[in-house]
C-alpha atoms as a PDB file:
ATOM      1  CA  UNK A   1    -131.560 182.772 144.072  1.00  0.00           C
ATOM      2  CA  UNK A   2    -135.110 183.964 145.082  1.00  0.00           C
ATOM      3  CA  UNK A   3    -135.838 187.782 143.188  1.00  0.00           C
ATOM      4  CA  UNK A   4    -139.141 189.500 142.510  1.00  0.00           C
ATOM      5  CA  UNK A   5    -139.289 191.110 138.948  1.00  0.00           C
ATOM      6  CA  UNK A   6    -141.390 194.030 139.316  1.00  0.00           C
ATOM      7  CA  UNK A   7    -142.409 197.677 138.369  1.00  0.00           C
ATOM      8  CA  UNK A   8    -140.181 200.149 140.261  1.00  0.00           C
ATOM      9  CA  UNK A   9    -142.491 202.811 142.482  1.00  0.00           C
ATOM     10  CA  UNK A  10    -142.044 205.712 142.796  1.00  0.00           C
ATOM     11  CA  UNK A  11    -140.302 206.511 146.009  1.00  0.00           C
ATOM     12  CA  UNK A  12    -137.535 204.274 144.516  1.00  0.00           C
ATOM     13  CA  UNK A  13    -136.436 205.807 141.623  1.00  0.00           C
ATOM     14  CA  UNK A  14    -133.981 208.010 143.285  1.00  0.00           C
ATOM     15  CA  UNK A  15    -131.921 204.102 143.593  1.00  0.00           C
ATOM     16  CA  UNK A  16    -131.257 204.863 139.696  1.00  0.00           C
ATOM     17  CA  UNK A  17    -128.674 207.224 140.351  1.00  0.00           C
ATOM     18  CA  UNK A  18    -126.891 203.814 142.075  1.00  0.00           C
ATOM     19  CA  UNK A  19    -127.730 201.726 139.159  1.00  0.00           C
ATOM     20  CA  UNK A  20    -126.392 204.242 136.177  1.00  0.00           C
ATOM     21  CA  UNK A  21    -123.480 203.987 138.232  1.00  0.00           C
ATOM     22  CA  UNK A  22    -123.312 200.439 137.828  1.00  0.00           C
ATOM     23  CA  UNK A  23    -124.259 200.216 134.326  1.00  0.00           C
ATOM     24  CA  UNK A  24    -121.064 202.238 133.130  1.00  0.00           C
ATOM     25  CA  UNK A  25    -119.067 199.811 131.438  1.00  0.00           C
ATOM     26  CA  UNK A  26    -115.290 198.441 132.627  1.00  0.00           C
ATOM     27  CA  UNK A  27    -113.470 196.613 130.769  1.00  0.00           C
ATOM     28  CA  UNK A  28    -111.024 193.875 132.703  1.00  0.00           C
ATOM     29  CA  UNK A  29    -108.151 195.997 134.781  1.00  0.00           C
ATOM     30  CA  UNK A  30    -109.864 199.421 133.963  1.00  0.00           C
ATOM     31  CA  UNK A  31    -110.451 201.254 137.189  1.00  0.00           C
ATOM     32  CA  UNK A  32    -113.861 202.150 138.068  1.00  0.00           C
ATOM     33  CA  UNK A  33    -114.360 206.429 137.438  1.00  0.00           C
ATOM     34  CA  UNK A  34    -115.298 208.216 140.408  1.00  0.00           C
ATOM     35  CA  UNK A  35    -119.259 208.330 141.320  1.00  0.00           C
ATOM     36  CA  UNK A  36    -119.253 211.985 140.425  1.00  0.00           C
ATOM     37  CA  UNK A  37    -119.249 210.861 136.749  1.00  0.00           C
ATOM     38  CA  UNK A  38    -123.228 210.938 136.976  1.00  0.00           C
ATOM     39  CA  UNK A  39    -123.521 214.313 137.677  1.00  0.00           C
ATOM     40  CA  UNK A  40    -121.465 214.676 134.529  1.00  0.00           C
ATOM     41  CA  UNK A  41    -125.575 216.364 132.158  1.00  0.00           C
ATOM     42  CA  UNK A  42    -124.689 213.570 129.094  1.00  0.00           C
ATOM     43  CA  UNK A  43    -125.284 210.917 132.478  1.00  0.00           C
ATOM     44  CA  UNK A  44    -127.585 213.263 134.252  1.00  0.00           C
ATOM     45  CA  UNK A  45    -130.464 212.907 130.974  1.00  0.00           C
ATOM     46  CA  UNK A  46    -130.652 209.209 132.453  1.00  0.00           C
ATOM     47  CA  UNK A  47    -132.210 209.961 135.506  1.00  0.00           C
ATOM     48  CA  UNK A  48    -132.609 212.995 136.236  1.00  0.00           C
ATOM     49  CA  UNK A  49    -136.650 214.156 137.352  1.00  0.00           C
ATOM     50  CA  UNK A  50    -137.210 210.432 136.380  1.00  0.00           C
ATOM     51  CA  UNK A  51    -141.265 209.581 136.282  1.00  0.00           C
ATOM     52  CA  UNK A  52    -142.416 213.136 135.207  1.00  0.00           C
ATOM     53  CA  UNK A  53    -141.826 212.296 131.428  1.00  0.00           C
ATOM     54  CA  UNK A  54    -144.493 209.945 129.264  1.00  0.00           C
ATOM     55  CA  UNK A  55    -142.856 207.443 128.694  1.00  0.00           C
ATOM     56  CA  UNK A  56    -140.378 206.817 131.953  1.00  0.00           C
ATOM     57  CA  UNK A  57    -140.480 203.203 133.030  1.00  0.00           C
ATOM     58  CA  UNK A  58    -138.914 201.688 135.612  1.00  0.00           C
ATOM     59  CA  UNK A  59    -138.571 198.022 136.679  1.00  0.00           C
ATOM     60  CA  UNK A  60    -136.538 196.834 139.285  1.00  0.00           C
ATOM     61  CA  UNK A  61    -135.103 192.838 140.663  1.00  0.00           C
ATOM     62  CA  UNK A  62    -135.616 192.653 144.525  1.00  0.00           C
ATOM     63  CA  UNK A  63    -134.028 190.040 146.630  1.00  0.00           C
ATOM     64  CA  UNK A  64    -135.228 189.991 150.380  1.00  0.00           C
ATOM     65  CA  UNK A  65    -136.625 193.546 149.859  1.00  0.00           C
ATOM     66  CA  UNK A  66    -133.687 195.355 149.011  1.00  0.00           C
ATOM     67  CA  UNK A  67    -133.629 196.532 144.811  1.00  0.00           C
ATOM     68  CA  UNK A  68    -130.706 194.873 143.513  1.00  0.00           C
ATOM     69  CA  UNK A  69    -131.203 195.794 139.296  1.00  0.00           C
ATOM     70  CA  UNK A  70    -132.872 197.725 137.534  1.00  0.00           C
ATOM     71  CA  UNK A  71    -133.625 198.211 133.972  1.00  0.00           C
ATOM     72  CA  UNK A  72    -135.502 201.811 132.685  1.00  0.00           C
ATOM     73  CA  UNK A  73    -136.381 203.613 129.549  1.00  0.00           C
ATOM     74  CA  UNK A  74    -137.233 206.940 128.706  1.00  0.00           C
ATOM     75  CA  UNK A  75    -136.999 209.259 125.408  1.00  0.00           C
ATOM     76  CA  UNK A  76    -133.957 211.247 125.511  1.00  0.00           C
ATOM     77  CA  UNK A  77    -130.916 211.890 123.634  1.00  0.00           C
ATOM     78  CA  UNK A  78    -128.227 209.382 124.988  1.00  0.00           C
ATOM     79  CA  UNK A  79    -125.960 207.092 123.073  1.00  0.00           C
ATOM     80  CA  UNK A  80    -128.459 205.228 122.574  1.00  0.00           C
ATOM     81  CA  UNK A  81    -130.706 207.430 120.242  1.00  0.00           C
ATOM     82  CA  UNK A  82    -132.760 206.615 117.298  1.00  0.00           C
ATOM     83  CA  UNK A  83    -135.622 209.293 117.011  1.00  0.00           C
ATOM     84  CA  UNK A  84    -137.486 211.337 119.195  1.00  0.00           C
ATOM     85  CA  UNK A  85    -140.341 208.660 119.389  1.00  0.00           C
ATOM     86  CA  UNK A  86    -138.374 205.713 120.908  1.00  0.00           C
ATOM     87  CA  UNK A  87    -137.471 205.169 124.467  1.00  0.00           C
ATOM     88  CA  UNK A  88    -133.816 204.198 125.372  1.00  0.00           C
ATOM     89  CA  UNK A  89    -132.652 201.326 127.663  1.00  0.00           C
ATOM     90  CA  UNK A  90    -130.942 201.383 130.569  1.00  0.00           C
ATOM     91  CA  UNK A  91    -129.872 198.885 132.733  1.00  0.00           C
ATOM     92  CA  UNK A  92    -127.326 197.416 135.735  1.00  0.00           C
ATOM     93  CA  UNK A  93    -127.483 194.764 138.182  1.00  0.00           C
ATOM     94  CA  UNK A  94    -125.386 194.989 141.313  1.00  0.00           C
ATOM     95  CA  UNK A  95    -122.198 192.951 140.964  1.00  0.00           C
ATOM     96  CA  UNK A  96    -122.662 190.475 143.767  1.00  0.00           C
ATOM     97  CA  UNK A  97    -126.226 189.447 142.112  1.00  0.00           C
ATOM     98  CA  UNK A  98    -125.167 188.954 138.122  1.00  0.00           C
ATOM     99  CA  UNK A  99    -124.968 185.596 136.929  1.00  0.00           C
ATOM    100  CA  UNK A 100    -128.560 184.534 138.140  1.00  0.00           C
ATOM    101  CA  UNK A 101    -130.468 185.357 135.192  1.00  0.00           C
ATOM    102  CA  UNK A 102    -131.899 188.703 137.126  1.00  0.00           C
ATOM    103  CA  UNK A 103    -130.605 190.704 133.982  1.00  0.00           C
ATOM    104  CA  UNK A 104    -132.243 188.731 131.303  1.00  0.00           C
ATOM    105  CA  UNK A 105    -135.768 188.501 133.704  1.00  0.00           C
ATOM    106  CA  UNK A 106    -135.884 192.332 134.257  1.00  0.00           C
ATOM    107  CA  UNK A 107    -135.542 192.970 130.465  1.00  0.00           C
ATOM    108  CA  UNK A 108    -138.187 190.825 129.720  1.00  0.00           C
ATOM    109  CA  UNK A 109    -140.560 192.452 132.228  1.00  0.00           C
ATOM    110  CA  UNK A 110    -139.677 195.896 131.109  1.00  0.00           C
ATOM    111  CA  UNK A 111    -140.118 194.477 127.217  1.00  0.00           C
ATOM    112  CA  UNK A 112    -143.480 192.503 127.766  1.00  0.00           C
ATOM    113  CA  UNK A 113    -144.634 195.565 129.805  1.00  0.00           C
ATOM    114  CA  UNK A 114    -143.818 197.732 126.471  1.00  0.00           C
ATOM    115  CA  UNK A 115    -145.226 196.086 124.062  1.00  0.00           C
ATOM    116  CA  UNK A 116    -148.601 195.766 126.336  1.00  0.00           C
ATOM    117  CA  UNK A 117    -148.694 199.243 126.038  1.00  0.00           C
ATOM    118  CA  UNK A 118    -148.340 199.698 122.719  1.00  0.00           C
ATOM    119  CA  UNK A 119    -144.584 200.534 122.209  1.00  0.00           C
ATOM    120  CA  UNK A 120    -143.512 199.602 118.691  1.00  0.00           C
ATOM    121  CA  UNK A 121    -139.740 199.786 119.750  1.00  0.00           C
ATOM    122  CA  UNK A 122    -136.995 200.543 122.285  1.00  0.00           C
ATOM    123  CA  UNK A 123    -133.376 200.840 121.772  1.00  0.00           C
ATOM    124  CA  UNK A 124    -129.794 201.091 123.893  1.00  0.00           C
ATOM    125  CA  UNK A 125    -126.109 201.637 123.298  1.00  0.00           C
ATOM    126  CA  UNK A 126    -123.653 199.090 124.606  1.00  0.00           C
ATOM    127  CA  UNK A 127    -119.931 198.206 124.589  1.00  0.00           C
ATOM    128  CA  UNK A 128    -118.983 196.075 121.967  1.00  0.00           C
ATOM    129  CA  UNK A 129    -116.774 194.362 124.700  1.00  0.00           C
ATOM    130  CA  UNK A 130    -119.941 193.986 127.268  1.00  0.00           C
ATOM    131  CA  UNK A 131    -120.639 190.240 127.784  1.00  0.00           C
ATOM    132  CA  UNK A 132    -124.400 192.112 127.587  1.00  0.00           C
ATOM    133  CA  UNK A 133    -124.057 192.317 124.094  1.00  0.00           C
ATOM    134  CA  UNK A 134    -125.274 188.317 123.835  1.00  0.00           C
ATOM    135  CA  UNK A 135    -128.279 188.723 126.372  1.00  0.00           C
ATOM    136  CA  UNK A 136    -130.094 191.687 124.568  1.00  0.00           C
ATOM    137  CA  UNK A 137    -129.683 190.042 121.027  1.00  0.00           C
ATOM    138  CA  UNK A 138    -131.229 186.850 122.702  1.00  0.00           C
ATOM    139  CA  UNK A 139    -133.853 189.302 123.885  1.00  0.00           C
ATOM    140  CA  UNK A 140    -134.331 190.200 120.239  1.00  0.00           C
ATOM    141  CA  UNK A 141    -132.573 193.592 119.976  1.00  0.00           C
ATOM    142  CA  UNK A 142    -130.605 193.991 116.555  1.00  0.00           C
ATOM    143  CA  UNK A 143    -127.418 196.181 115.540  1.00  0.00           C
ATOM    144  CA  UNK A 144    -128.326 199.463 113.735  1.00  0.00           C
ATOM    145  CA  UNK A 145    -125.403 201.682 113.834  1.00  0.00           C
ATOM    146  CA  UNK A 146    -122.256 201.348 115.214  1.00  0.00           C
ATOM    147  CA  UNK A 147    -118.784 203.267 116.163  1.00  0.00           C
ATOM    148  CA  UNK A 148    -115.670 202.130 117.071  1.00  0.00           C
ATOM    149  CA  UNK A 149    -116.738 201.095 120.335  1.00  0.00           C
ATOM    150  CA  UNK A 150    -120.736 200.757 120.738  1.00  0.00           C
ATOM    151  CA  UNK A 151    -123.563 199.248 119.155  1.00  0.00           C
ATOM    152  CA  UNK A 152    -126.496 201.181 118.859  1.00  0.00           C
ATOM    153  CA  UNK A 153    -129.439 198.134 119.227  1.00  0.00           C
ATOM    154  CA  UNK A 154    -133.029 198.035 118.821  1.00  0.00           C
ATOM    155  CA  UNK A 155    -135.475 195.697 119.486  1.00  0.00           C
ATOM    156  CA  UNK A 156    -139.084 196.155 117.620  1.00  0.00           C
ATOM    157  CA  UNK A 157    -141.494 195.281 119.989  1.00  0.00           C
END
């Protein structure tokens, strides 16, 4: 599959709202929440005004001009927390387009494009059941907390 790995403008950010959708994790035979979940201000952080802070970046897989992933950070207070200096991870790629390596090629942009700029670190919460789990360790992130459920990963830049 042909996909362009590039910076997400402007204008297209409002397609996160879409993609932190897609990035809520289900396991096998769970039914899918209704899309009003992301108005739900714990979802909301992810996107919401998304480009006026510092440190938002976005970066986004297209296939035949249409955005089919995207993976963006920002500093907030999500699961995904560490300290007020680190941006979290977020990321989903449309259902019909997994299994091409889009996933692991967007993180790598967004990650390459962090360090570049002098980020010393990012980090991200995921399901310990997420198949995900293997692609951002083989990205380099690392466990530093967990609960019951989630891993709390970083990856030092």
């Amino acid at each position: 599959m042909n996909y362009i790995i590039r910076e997400m403008k402007q204008e297209e950010y409002a397609q996160l709202s879409d993609f932190l959708y897609e990035a809520i994790y289900l396991p096998d035979g769970v039914q899918p929440p209704p899309r009003s979940v992301i108005a739900l201000p714990e979802m909301q952080e992810y996107i919401v005004d998304f480009g006026t802070r510092k440190h938002d970046r976005a970066w986004g897989a297209e296939v035949q001009g249409k955005i089919v992933g995207a993976v963006w950070v920002r500093i907030m207070k999500d699961y995904g927390h560490i300290d007020d200096d680190t941006p979290s991870l977020a990321m989903s790629v449309y259902q019909e387009y997994r299994g091409h390596g889009i996933g692991t090629a967007l993180l790598q942009g967004l990650l390459s494009a962090l360090k570049s700029q002098g980020c010393p670190k990012v980090s991200l919460s995921v399901q310990k059941a997420n198949y995900a789990v293997n692609m951002y360790q083989a990205a380099g992130f690392h466990v530093v907390g967990e609960n019951e459920e989630e891993y709390i990963m970083v990856n030092d830049l």
